[in-house]
C-alpha atoms as a PDB file:
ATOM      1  CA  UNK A   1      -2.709 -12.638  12.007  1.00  0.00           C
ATOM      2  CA  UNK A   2       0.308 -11.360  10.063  1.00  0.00           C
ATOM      3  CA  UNK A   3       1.509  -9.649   6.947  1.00  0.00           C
ATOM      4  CA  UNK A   4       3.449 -10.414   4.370  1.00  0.00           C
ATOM      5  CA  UNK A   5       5.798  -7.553   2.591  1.00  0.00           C
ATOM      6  CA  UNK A   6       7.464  -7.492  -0.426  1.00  0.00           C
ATOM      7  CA  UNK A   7       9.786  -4.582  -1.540  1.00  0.00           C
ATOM      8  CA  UNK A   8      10.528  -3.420  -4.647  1.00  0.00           C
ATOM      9  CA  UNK A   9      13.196  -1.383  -6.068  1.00  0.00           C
ATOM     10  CA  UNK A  10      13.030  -0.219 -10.103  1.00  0.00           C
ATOM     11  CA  UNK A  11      10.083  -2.753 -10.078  1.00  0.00           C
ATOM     12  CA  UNK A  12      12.408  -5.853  -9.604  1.00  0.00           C
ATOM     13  CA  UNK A  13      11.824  -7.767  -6.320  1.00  0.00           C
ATOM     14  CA  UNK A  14      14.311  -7.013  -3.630  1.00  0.00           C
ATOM     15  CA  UNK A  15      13.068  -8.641  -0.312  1.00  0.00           C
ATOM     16  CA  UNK A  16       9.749 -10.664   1.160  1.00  0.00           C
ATOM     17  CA  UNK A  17       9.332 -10.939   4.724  1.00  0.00           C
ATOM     18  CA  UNK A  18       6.090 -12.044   7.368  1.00  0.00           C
ATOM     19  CA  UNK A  19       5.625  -9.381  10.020  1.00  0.00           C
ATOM     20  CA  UNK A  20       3.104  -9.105  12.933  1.00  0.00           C
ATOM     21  CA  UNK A  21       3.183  -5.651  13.774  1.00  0.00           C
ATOM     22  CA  UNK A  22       0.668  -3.344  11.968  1.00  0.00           C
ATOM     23  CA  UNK A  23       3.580  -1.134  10.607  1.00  0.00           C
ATOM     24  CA  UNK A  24       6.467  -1.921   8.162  1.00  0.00           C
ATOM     25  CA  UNK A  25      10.435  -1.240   8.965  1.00  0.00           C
ATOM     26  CA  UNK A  26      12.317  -1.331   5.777  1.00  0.00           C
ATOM     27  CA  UNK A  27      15.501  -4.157   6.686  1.00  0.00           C
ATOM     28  CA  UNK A  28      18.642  -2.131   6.359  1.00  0.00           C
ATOM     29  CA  UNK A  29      20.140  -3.904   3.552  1.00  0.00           C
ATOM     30  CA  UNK A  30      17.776  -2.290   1.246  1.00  0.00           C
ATOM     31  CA  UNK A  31      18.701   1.145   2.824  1.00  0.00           C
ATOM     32  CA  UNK A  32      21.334   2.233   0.656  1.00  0.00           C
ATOM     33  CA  UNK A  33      19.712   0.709  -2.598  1.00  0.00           C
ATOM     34  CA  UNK A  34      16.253   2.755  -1.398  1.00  0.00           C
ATOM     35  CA  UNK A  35      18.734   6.119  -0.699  1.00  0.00           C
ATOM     36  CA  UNK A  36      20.020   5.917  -4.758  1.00  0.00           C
ATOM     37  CA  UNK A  37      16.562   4.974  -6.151  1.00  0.00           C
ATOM     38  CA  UNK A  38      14.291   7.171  -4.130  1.00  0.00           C
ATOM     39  CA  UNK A  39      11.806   5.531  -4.602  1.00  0.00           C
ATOM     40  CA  UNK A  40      10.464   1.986  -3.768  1.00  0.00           C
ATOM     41  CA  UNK A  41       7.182  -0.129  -3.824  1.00  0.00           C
ATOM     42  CA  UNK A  42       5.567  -2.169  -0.969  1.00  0.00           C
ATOM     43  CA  UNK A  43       3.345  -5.340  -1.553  1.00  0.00           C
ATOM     44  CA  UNK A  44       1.298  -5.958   1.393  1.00  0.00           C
ATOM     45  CA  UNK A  45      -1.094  -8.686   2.034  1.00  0.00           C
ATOM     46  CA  UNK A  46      -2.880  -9.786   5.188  1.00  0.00           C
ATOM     47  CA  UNK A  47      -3.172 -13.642   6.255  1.00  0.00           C
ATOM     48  CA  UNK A  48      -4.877 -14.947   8.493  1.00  0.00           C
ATOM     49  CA  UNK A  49      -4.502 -18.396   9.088  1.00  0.00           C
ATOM     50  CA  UNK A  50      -4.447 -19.848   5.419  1.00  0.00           C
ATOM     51  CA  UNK A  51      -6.230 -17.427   4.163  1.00  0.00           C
ATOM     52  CA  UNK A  52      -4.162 -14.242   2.560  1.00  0.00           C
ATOM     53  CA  UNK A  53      -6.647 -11.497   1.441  1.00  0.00           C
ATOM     54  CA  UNK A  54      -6.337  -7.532   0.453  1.00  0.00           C
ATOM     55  CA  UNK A  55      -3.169  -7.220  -1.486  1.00  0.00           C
ATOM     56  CA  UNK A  56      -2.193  -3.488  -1.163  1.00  0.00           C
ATOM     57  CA  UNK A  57       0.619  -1.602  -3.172  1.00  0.00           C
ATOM     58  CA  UNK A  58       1.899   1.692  -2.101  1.00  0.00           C
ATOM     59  CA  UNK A  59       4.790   3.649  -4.135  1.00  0.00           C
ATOM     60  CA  UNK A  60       6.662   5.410  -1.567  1.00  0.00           C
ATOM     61  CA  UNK A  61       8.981   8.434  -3.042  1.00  0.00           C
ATOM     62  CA  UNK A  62      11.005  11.067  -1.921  1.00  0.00           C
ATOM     63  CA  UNK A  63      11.935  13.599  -4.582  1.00  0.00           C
ATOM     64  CA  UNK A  64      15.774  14.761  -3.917  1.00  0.00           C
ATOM     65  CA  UNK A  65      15.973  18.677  -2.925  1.00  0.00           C
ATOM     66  CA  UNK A  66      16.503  20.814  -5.638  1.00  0.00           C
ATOM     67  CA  UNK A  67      19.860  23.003  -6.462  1.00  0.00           C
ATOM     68  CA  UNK A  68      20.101  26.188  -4.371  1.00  0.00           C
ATOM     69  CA  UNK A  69      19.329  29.195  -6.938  1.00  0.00           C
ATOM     70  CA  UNK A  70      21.100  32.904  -6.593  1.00  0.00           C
ATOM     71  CA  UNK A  71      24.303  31.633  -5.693  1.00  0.00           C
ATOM     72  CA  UNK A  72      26.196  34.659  -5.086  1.00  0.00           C
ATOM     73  CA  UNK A  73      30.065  35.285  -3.640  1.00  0.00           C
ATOM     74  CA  UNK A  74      32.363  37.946  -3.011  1.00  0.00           C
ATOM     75  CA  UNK A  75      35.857  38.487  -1.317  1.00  0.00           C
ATOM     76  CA  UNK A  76      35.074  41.471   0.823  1.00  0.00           C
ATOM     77  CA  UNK A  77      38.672  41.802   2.507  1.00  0.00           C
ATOM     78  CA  UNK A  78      42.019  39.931   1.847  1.00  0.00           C
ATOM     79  CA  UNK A  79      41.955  36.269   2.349  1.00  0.00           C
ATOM     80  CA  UNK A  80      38.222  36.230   2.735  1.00  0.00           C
ATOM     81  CA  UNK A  81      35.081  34.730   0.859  1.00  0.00           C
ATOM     82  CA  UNK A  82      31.349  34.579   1.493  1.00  0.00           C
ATOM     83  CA  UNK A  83      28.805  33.004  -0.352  1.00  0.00           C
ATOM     84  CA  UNK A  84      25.205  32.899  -0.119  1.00  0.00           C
ATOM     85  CA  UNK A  85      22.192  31.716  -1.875  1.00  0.00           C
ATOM     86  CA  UNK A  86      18.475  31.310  -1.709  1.00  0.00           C
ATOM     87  CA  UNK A  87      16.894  28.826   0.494  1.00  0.00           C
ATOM     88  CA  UNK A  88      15.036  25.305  -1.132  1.00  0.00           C
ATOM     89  CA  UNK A  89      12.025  24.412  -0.201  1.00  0.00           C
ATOM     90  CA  UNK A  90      12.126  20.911   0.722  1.00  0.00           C
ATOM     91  CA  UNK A  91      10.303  19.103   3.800  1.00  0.00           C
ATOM     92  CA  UNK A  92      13.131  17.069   5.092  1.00  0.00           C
ATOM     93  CA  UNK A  93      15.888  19.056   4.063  1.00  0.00           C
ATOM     94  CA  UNK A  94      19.174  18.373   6.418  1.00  0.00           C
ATOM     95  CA  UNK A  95      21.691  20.972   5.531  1.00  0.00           C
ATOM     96  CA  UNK A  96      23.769  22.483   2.602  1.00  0.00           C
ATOM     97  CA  UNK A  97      27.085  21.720   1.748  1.00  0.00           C
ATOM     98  CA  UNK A  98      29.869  23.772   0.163  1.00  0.00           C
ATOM     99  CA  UNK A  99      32.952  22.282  -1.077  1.00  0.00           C
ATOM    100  CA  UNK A 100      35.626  23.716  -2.399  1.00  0.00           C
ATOM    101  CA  UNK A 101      39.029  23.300  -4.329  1.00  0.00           C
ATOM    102  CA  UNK A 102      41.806  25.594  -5.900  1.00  0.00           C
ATOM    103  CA  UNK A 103      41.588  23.418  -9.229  1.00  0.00           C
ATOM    104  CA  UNK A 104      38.298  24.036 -11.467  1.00  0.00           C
ATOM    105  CA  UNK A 105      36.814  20.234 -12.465  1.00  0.00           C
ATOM    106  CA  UNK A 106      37.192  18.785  -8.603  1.00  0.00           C
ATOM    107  CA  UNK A 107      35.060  15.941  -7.022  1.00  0.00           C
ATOM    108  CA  UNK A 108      33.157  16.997  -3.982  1.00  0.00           C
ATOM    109  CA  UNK A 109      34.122  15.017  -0.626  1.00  0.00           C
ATOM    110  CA  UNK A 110      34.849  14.957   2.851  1.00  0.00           C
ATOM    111  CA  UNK A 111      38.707  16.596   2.024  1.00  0.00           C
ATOM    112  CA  UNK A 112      37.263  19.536   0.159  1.00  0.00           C
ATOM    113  CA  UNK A 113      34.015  20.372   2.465  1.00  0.00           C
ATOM    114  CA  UNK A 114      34.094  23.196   3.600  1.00  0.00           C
ATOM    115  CA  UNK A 115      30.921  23.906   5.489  1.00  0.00           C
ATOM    116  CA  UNK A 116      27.667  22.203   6.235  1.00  0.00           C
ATOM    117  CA  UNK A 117      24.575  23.591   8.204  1.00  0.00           C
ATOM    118  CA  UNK A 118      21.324  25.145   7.883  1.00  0.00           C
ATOM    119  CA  UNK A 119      22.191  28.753   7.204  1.00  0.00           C
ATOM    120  CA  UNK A 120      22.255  30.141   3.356  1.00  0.00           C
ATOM    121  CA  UNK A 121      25.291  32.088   3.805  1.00  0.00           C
ATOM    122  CA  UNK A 122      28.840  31.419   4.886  1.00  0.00           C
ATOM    123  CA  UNK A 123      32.249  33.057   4.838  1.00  0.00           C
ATOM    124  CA  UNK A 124      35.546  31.581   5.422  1.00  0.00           C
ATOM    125  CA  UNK A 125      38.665  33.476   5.823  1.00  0.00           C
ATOM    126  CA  UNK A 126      42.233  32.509   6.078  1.00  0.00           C
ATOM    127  CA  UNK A 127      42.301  31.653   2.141  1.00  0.00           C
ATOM    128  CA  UNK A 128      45.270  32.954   0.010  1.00  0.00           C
ATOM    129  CA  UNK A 129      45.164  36.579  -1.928  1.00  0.00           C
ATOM    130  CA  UNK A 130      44.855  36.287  -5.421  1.00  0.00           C
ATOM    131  CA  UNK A 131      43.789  32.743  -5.752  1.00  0.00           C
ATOM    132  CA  UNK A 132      40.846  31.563  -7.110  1.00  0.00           C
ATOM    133  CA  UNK A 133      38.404  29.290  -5.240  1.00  0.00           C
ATOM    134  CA  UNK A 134      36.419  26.974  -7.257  1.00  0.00           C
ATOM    135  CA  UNK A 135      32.965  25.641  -5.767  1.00  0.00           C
ATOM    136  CA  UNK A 136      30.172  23.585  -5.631  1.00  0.00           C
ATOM    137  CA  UNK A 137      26.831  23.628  -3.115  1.00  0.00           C
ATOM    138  CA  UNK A 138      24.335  20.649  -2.393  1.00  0.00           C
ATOM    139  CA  UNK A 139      21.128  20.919  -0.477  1.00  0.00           C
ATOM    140  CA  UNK A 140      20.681  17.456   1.947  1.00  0.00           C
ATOM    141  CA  UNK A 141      17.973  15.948   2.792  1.00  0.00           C
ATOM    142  CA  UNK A 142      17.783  12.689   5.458  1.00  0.00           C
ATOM    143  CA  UNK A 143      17.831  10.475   2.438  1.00  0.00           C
ATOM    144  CA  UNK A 144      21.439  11.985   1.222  1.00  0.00           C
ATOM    145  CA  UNK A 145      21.260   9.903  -2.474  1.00  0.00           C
ATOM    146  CA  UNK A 146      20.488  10.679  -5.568  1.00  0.00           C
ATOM    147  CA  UNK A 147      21.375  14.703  -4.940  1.00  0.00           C
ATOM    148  CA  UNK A 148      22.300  16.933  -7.562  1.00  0.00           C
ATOM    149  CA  UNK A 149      25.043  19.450  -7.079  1.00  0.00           C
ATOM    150  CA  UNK A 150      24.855  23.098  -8.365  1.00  0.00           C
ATOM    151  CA  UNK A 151      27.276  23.788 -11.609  1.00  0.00           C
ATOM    152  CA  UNK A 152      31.003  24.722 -10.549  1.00  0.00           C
ATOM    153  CA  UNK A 153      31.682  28.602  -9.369  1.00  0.00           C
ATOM    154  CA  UNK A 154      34.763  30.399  -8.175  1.00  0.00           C
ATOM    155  CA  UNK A 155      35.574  33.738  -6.862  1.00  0.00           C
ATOM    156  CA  UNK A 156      38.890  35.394  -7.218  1.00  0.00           C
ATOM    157  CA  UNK A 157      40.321  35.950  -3.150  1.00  0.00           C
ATOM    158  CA  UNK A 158      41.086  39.520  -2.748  1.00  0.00           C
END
């Protein structure tokens, strides 16, 4: 006996393929379209021999983790920020990421992180008096797509 699959992303086909195993691996070049959609559906049917009975369809989803809330900051001493905020509840969340620039209207990436991990409050030191540091935080789940970053903040650096 085997199974035939067929994945769906945004309702349009994607991918069809005959497995024997009683459980379905998703092929990786549908990994990256699944990680921006979030959400995709799965055809199975059974066969056996010529015979292909019990079509079953199965939305799977996974809802991106929501903005962290009470974002607060501070510059307790010269050259020295923290900022906190309240955990999200989310089942597979990963981490939280802060980035951070010294020019308001900046794109988040690997050159401005600044700190990713579990824990909902960080400081950094070593940052310039006076300036101000303008920020943005993301909660990550395994899925890392489709995530929505909180509205820029700043803090003055005493």
């Amino acid at each position: 006996n085997s199974y035939t699959v067929q994945l769906y992303l945004g309702g349009v086909p994607q991918d069809t393929f005959t497995t024997y195993a009683p459980y379905i691996v998703i092929p990786s070049q549908l990994v990256d379209e699944y990680t921006i959609a979030r959400a995709a559906q799965v055809r199975v049917s059974a066969n056996a021999g010529s015979i292909t009975t019990g079509i079953a369809t199965d939305t799977v989803t996974d809802t991106a983790p929501a903005v962290p809330s009470n974002i607060t900051t501070s510059s307790p001493s010269t050259g020295n920020l923290t900022v906190s905020w309240d955990a999200v509840a989310d089942d597979d969340l990963r981490e939280y990421r802060l980035y951070a620039a010294a020019s308001s209207g900046f794109t988040p990436s690997v050159s401005n992180l600044t700190y990713s991990g579990t824990a909902t409050s960080v400081s950094v030191g070593g940052l310039p008096s006076a300036a101000t540091i303008y920020m943005q935080l993301v909660a990550v789940d395994y899925i890392e797509g489709g995530l929505t970053y909180s509205t820029e903040f700043s803090q003055v650096i005493a």
